[in-house]
PDB file of N, CA and C in Angstrom:
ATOM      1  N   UNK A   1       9.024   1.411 -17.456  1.00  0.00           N
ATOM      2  CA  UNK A   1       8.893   1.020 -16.068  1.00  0.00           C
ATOM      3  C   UNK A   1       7.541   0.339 -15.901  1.00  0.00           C
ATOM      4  N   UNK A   2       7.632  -0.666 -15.047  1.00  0.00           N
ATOM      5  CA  UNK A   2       5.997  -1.410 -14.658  1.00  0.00           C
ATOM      6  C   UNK A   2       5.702  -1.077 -13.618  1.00  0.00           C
ATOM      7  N   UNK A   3       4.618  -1.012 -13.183  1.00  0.00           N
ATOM      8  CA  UNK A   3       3.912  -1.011 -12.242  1.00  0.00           C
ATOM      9  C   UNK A   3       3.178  -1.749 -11.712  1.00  0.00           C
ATOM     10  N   UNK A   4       3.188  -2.530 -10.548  1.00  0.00           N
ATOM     11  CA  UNK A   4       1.718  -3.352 -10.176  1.00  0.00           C
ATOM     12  C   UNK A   4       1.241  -2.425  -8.935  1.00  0.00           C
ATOM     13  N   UNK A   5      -0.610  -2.538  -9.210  1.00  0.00           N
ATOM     14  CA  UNK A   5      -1.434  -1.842  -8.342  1.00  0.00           C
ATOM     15  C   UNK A   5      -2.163  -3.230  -7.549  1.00  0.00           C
ATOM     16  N   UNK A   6      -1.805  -3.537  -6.202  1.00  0.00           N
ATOM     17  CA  UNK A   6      -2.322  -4.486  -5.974  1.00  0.00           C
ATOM     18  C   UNK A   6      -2.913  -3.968  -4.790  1.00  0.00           C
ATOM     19  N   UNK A   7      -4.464  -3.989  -4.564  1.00  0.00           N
ATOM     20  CA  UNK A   7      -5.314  -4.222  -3.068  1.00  0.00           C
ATOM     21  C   UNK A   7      -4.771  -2.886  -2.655  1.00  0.00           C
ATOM     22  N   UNK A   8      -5.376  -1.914  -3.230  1.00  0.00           N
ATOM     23  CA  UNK A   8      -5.536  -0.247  -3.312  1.00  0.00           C
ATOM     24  C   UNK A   8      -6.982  -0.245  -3.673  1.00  0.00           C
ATOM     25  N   UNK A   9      -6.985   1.538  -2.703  1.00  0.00           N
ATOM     26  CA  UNK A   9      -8.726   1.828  -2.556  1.00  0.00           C
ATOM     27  C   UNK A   9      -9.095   2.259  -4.016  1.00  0.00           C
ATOM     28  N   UNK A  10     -10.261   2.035  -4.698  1.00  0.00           N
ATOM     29  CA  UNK A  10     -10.630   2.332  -6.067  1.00  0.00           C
ATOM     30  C   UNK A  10     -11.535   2.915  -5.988  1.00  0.00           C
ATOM     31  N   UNK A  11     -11.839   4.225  -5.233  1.00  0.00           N
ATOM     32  CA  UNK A  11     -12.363   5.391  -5.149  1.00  0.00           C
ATOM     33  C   UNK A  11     -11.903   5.695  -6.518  1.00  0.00           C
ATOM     34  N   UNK A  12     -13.009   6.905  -7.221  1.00  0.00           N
ATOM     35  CA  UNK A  12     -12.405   7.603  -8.771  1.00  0.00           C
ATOM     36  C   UNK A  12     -11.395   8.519  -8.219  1.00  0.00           C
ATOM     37  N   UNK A  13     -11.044   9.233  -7.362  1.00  0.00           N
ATOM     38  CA  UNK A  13     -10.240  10.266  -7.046  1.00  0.00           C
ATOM     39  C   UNK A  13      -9.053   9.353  -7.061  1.00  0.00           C
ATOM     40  N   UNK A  14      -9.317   8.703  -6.270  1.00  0.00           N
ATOM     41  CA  UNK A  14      -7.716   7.288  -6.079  1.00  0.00           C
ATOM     42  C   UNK A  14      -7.308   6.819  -7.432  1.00  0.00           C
ATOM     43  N   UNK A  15      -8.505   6.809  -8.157  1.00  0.00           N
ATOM     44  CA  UNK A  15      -7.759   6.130  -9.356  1.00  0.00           C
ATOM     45  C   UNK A  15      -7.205   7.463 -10.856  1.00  0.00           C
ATOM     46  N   UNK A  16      -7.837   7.993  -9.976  1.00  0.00           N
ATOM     47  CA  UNK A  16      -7.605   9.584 -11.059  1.00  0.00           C
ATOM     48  C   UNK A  16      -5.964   9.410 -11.105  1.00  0.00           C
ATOM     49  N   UNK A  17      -5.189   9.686  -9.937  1.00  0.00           N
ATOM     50  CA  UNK A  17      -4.178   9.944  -9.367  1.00  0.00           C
ATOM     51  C   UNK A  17      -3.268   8.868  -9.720  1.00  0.00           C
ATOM     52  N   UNK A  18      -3.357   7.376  -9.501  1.00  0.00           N
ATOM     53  CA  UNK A  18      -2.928   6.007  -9.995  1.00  0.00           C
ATOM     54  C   UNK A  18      -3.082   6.253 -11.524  1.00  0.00           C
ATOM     55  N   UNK A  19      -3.786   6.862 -12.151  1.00  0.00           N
ATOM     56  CA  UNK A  19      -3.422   6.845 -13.951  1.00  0.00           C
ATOM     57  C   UNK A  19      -2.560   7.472 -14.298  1.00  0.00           C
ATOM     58  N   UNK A  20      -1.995   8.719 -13.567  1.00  0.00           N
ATOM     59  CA  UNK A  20      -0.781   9.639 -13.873  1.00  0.00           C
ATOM     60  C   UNK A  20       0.414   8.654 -14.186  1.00  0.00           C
ATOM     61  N   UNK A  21       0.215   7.743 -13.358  1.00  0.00           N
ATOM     62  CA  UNK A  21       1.532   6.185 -13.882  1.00  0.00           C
ATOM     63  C   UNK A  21       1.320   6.276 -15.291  1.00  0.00           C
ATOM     64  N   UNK A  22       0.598   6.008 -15.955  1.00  0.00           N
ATOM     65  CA  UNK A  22       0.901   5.903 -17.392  1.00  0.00           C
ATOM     66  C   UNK A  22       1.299   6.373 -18.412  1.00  0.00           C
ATOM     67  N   UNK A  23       1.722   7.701 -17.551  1.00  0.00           N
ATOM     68  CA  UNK A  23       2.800   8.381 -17.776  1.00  0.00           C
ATOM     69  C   UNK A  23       4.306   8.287 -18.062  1.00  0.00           C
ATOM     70  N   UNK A  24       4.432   7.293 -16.848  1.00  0.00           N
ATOM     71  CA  UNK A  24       5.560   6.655 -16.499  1.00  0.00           C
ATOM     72  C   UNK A  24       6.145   4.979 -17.022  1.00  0.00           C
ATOM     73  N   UNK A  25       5.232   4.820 -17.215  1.00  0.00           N
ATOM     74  CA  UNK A  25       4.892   3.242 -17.813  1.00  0.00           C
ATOM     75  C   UNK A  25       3.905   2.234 -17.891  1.00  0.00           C
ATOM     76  N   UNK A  26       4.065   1.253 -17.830  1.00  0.00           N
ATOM     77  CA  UNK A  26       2.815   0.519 -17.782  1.00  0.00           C
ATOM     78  C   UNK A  26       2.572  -0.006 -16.347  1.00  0.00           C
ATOM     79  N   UNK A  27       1.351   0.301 -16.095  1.00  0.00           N
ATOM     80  CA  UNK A  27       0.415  -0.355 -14.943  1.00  0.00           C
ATOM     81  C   UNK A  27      -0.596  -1.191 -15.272  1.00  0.00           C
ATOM     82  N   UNK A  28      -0.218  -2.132 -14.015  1.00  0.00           N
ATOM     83  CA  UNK A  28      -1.306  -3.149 -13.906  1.00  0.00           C
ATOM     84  C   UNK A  28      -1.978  -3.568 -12.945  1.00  0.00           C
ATOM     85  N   UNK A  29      -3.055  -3.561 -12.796  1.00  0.00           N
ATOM     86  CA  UNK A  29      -4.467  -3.479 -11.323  1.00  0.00           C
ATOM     87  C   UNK A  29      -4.659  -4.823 -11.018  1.00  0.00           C
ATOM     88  N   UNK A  30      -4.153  -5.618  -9.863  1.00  0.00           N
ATOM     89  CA  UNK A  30      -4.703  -6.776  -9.403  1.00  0.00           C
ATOM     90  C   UNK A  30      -5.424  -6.372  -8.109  1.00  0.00           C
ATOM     91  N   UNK A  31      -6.296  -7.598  -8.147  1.00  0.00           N
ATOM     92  CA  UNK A  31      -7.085  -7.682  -6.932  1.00  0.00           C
ATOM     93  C   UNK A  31      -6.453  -8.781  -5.803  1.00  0.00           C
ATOM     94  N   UNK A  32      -6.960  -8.863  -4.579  1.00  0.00           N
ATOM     95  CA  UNK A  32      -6.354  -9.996  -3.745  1.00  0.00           C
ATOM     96  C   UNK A  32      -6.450 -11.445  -4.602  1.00  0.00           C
ATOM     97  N   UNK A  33      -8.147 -11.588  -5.008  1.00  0.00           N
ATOM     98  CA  UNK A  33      -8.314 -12.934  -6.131  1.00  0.00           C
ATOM     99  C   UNK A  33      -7.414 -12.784  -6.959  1.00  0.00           C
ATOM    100  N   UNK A  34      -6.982 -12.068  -7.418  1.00  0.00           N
ATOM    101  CA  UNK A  34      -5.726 -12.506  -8.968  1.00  0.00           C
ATOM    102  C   UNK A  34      -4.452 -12.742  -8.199  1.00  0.00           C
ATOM    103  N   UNK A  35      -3.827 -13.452  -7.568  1.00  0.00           N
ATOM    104  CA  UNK A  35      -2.817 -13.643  -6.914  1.00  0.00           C
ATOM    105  C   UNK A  35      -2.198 -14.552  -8.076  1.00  0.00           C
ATOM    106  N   UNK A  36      -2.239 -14.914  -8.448  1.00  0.00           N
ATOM    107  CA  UNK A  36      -1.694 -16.225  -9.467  1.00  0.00           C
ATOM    108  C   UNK A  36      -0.888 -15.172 -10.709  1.00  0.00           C
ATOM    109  N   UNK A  37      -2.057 -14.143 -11.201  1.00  0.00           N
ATOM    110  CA  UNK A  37      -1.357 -13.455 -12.488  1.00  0.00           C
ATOM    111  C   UNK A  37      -0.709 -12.717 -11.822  1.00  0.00           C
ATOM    112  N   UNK A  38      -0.715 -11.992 -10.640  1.00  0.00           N
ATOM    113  CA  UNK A  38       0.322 -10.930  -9.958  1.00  0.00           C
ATOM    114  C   UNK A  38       1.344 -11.908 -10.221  1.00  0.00           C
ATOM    115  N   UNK A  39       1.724 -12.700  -9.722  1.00  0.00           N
ATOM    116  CA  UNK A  39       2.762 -13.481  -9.118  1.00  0.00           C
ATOM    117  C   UNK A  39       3.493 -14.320 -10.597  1.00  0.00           C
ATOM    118  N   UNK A  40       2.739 -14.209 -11.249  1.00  0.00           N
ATOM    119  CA  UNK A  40       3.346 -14.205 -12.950  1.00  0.00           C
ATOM    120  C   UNK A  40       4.066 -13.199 -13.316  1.00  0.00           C
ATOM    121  N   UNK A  41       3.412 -11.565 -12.857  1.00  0.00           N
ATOM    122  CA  UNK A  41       3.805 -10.414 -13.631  1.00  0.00           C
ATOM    123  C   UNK A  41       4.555  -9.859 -12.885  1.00  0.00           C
ATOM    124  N   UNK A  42       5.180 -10.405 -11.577  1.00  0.00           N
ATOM    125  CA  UNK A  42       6.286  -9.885 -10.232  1.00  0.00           C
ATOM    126  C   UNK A  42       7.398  -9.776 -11.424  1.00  0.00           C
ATOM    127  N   UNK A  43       8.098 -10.901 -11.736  1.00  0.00           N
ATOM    128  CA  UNK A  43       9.521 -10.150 -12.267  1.00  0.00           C
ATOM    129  C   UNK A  43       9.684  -9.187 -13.299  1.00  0.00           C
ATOM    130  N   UNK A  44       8.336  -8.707 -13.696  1.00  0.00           N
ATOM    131  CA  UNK A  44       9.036  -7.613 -14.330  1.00  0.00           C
ATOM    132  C   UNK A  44       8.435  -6.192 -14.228  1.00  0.00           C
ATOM    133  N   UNK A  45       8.111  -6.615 -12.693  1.00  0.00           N
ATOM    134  CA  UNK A  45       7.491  -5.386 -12.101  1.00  0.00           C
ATOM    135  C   UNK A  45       8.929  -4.449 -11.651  1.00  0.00           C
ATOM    136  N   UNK A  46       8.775  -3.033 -11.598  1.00  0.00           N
ATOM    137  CA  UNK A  46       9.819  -2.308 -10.936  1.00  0.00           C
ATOM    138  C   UNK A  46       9.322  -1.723  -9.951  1.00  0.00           C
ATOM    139  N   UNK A  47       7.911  -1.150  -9.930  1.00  0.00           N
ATOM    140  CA  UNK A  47       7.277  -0.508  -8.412  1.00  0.00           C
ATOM    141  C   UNK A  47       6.048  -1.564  -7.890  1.00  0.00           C
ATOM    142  N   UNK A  48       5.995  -1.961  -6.286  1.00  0.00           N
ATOM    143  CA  UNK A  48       4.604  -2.333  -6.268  1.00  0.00           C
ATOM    144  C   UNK A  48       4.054  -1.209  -5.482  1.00  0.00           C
ATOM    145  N   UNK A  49       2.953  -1.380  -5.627  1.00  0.00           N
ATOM    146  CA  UNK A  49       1.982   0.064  -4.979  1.00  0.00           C
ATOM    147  C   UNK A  49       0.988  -1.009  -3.899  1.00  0.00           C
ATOM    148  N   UNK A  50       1.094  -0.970  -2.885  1.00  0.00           N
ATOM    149  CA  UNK A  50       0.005  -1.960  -1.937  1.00  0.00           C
ATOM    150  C   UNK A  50      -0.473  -0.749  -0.703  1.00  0.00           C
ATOM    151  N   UNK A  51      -1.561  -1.896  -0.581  1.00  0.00           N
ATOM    152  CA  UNK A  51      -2.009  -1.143   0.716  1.00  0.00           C
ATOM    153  C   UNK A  51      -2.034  -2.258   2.186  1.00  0.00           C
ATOM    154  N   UNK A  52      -2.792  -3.304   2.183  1.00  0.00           N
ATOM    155  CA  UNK A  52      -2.563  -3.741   3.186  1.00  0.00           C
ATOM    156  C   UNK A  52      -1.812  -5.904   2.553  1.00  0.00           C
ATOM    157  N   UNK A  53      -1.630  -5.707   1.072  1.00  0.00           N
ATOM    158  CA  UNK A  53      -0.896  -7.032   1.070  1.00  0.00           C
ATOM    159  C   UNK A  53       0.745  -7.492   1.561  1.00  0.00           C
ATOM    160  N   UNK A  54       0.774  -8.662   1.935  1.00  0.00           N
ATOM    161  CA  UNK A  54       1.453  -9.078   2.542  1.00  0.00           C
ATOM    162  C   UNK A  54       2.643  -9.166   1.619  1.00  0.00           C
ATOM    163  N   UNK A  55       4.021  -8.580   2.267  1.00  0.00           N
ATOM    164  CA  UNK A  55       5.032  -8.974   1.127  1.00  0.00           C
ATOM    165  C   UNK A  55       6.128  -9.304   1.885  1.00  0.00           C
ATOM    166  N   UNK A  56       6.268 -10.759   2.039  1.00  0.00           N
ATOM    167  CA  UNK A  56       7.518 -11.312   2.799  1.00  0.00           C
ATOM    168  C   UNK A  56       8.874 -11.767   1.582  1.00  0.00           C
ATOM    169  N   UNK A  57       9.610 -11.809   2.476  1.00  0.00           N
ATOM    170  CA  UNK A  57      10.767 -12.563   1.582  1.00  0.00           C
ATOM    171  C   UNK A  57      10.576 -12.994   0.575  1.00  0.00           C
ATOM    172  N   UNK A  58       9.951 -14.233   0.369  1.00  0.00           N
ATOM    173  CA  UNK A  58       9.961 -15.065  -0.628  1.00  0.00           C
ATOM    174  C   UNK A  58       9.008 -14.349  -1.709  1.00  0.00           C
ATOM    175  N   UNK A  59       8.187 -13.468  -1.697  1.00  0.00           N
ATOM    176  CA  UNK A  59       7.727 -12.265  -2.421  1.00  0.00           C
ATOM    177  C   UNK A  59       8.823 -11.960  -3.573  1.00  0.00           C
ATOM    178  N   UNK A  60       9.599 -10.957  -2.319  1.00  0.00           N
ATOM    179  CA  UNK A  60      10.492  -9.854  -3.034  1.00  0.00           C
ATOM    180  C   UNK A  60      11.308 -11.077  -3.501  1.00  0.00           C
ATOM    181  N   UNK A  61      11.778 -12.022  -3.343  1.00  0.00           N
ATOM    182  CA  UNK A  61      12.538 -12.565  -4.188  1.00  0.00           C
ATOM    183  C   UNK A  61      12.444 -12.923  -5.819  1.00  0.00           C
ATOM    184  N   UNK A  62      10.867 -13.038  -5.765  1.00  0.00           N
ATOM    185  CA  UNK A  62      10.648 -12.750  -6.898  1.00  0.00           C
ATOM    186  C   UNK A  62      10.405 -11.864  -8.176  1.00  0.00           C
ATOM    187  N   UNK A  63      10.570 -10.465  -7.412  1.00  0.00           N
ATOM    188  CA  UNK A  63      10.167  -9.406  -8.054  1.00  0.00           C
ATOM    189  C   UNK A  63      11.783  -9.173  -8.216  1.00  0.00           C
ATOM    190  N   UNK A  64      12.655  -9.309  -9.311  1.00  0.00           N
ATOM    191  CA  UNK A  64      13.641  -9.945  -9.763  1.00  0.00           C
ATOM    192  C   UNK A  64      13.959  -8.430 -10.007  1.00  0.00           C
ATOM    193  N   UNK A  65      13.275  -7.279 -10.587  1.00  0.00           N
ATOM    194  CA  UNK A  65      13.498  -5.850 -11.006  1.00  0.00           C
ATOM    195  C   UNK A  65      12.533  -5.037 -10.050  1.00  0.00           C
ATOM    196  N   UNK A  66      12.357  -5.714  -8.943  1.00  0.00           N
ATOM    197  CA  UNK A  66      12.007  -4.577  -7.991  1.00  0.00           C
ATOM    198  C   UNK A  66      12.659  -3.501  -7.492  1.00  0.00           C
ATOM    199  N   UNK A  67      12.459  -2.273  -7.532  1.00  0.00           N
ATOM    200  CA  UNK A  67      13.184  -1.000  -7.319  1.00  0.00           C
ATOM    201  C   UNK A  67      12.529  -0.785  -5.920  1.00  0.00           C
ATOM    202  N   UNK A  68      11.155  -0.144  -5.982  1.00  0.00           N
ATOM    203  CA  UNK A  68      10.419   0.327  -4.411  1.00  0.00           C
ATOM    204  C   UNK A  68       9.059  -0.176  -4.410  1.00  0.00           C
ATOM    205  N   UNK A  69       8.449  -0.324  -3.044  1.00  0.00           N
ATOM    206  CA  UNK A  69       7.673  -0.509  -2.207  1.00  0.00           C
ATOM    207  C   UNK A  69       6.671   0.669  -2.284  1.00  0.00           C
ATOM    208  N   UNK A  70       5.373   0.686  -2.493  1.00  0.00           N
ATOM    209  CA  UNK A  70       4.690   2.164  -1.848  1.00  0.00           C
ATOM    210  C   UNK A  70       3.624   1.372  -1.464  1.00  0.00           C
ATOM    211  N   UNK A  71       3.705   1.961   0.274  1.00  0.00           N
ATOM    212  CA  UNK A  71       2.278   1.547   0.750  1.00  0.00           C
ATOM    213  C   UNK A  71       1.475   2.701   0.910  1.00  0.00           C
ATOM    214  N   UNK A  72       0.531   2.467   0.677  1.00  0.00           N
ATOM    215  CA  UNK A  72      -0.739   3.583   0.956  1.00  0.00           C
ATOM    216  C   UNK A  72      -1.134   3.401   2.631  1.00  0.00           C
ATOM    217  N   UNK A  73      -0.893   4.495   3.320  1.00  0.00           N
ATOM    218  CA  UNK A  73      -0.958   4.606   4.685  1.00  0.00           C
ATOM    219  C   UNK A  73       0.559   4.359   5.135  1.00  0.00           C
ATOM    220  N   UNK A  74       0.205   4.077   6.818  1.00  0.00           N
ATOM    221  CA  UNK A  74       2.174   4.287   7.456  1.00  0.00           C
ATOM    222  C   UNK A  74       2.248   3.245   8.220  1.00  0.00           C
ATOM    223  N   UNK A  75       1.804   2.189   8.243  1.00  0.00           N
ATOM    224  CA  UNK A  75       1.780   0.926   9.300  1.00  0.00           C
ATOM    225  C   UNK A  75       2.510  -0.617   8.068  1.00  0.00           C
ATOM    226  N   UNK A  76       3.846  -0.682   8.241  1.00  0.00           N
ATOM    227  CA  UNK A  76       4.708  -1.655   7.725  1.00  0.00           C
ATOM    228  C   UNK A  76       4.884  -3.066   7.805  1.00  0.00           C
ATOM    229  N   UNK A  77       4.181  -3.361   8.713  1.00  0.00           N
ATOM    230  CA  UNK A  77       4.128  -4.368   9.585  1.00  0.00           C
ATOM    231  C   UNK A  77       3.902  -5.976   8.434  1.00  0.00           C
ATOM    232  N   UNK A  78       3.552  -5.811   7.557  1.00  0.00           N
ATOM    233  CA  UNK A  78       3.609  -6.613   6.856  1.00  0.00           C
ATOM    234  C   UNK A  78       4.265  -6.425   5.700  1.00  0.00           C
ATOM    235  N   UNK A  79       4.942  -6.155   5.579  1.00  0.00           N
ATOM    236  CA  UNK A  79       6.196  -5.866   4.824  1.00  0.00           C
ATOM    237  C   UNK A  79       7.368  -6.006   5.709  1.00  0.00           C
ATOM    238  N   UNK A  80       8.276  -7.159   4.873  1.00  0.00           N
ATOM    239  CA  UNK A  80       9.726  -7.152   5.342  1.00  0.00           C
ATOM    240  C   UNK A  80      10.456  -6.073   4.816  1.00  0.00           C
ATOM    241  N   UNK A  81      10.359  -5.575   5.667  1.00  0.00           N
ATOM    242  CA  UNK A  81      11.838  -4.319   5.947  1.00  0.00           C
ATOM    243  C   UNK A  81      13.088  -4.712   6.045  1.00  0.00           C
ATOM    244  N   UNK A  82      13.288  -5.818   6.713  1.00  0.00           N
ATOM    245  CA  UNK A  82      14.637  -5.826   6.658  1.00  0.00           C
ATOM    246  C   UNK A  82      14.903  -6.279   5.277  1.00  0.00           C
ATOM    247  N   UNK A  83      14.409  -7.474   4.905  1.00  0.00           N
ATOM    248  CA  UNK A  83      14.947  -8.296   3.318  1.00  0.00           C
ATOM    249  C   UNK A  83      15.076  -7.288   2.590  1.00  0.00           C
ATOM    250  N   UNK A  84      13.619  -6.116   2.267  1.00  0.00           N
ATOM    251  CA  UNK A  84      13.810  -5.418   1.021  1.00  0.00           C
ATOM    252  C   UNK A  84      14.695  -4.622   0.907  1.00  0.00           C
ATOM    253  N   UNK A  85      15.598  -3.785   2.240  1.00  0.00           N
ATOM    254  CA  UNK A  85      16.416  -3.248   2.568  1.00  0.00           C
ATOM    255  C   UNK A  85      17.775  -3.604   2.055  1.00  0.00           C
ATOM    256  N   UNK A  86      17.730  -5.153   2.404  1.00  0.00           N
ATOM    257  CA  UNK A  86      19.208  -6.234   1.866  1.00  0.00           C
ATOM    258  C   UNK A  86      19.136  -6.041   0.651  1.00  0.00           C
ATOM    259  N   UNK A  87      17.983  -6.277  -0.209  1.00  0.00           N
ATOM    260  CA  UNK A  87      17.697  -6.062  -1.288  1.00  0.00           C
ATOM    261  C   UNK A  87      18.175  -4.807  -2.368  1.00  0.00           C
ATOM    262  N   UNK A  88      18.063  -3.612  -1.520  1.00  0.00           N
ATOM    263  CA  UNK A  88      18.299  -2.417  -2.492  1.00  0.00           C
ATOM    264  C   UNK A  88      16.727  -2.113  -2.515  1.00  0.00           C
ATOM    265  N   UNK A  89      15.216  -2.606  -2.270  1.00  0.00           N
ATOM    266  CA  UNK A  89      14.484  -2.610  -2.473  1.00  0.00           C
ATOM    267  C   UNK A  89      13.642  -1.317  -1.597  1.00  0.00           C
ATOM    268  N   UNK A  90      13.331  -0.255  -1.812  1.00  0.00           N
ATOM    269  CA  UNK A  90      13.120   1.013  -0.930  1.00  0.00           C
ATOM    270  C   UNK A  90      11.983   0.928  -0.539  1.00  0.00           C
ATOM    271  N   UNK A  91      11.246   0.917   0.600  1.00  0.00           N
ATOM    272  CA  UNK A  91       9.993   0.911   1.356  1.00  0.00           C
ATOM    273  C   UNK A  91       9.397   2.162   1.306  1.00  0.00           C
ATOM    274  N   UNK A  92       8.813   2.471   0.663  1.00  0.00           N
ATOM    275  CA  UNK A  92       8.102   3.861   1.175  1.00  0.00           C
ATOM    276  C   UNK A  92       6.586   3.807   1.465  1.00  0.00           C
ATOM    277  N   UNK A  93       6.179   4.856   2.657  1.00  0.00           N
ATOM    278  CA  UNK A  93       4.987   5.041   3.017  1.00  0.00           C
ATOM    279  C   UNK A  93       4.191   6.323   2.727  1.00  0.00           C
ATOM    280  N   UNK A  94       2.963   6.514   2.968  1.00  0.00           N
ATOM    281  CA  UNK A  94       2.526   7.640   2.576  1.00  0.00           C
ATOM    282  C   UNK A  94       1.319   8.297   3.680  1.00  0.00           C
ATOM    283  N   UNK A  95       2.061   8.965   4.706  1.00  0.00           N
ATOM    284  CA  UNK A  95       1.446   9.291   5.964  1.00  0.00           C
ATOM    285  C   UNK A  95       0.392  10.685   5.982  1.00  0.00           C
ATOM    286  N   UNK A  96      -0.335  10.520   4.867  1.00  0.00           N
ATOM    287  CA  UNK A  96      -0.751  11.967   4.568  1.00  0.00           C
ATOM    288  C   UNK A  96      -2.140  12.219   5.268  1.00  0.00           C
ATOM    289  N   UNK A  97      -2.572  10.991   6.454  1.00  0.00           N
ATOM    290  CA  UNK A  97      -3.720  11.251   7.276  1.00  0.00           C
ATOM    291  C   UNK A  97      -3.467  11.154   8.577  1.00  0.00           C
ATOM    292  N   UNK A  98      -2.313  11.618   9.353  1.00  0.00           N
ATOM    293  CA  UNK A  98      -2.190  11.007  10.837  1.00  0.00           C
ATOM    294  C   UNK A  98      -2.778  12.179  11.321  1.00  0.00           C
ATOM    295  N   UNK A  99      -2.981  13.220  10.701  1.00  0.00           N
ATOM    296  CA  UNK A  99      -3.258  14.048  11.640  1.00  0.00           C
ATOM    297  C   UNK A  99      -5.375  13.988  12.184  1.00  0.00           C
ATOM    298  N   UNK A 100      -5.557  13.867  10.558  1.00  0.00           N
ATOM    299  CA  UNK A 100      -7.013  13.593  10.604  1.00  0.00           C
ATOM    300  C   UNK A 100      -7.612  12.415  11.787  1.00  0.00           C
ATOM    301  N   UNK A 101      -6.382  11.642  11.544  1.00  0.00           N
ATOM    302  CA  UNK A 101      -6.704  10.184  12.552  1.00  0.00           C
ATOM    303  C   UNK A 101      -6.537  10.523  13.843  1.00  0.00           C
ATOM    304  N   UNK A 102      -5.802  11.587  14.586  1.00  0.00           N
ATOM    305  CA  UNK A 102      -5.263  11.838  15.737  1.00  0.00           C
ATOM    306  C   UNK A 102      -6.774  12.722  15.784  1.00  0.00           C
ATOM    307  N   UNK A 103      -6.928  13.390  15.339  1.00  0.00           N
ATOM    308  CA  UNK A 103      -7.918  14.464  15.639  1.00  0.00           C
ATOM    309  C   UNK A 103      -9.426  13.261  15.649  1.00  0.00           C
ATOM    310  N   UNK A 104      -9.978  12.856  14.783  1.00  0.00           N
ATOM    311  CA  UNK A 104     -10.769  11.624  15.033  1.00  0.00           C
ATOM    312  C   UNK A 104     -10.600  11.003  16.224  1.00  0.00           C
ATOM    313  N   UNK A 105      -9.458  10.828  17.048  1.00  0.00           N
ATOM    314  CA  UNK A 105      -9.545   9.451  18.034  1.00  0.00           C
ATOM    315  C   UNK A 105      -9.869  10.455  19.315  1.00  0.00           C
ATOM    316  N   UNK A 106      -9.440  12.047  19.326  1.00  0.00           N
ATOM    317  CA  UNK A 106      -9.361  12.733  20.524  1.00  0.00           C
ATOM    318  C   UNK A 106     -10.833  12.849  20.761  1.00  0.00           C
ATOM    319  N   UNK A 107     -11.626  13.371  19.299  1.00  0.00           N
ATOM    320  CA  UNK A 107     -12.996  14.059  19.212  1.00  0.00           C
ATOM    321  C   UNK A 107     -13.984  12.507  19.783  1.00  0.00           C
ATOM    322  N   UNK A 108     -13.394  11.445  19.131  1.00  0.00           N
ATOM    323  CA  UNK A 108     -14.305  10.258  20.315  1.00  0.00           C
ATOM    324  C   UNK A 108     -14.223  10.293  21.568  1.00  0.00           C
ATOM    325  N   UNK A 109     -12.515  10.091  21.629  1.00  0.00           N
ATOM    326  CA  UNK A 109     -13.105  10.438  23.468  1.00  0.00           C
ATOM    327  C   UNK A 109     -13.489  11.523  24.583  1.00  0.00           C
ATOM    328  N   UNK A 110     -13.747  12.662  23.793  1.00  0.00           N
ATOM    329  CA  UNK A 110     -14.325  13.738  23.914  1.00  0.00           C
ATOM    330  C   UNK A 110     -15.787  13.150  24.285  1.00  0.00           C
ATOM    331  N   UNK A 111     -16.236  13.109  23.170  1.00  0.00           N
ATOM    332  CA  UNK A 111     -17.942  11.820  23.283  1.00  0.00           C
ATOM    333  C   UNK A 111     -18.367  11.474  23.947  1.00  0.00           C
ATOM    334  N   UNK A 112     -17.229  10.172  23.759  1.00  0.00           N
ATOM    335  CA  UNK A 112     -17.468   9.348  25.104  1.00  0.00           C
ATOM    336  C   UNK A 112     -17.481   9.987  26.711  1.00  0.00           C
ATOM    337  N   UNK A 113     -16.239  10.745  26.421  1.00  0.00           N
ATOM    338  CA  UNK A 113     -16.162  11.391  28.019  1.00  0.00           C
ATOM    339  C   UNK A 113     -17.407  12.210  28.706  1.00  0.00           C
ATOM    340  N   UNK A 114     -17.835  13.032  27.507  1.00  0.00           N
ATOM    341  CA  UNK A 114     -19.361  13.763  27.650  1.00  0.00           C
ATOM    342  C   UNK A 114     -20.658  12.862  27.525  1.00  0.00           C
ATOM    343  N   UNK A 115     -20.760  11.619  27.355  1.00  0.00           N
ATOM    344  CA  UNK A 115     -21.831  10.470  27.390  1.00  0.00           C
ATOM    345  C   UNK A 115     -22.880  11.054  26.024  1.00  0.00           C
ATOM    346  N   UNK A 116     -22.225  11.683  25.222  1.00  0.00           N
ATOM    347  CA  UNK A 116     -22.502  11.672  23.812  1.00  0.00           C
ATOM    348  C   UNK A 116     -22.918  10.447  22.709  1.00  0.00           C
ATOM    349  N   UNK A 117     -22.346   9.488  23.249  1.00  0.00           N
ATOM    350  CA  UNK A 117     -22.215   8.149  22.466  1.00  0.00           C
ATOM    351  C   UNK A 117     -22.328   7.244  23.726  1.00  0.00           C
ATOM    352  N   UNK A 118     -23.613   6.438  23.787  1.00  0.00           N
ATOM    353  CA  UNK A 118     -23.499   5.474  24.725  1.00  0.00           C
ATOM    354  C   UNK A 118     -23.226   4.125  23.865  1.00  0.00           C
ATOM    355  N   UNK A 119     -22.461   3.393  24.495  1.00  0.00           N
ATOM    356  CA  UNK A 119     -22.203   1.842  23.868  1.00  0.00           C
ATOM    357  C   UNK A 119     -23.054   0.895  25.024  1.00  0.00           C
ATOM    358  N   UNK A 120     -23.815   0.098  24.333  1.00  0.00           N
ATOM    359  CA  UNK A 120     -24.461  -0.953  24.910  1.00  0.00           C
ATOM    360  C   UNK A 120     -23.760  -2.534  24.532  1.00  0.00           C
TER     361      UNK A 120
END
């Protein structure tokens, strides 16, 4: 099985976790600049792993042995859902901070509400 790791956080903990793939098969780490060799190594990718790159139609059309989608975080919006869907192509997300984020946005306006944080 292949893997492409494209425009994922490269924290060591993040990447601790991303090597367990090589377990599974071969992975390969592009950056946004390597768009040219990604886009060489699409058809014989079977998973892409992204975080915020763009994957429209004409993408997945090329990823000829694409199986699934994993985005890091839960916001899809740049990813066609419907095509990869037509596709057989499975979207998955990975929502394992909403709560931290919900609790973050309350404790600001907590702040703010108490004039804790002035904005100029």
């Amino acid at each position: 099985m292949n893997f492409a790791v494209l425009d994922v956080d490269r924290r060591p903990e993040v990447m601790a976790i991303l090597r367990l793939l090589n377990e599974w098969g071969t992975v390969r780490y592009f950056s946004p600049d390597e768009e040219e060799a990604f886009i060489a190594w699409l058809p014989e990718v079977d998973v892409l792993l992204i975080r915020l790159y763009k994957v429209d139609e004409t993408l997945l059309l090329k990823g000829r042995k694409l199986k699934a989608i994993i985005k890091a975080g839960v916001g899809v919006d740049h990813i066609d859902v419907e095509a990869a869907t037509k596709m057989g192509i499975k979207v998955i997300i990975s929502p394992g901070n909403h709560i931290s984020v919900a609790e973050s946005a309350v404790l600001l306006m907590l702040a703010l509400s108490r004039h804790l944080i002035t904005l100029e």
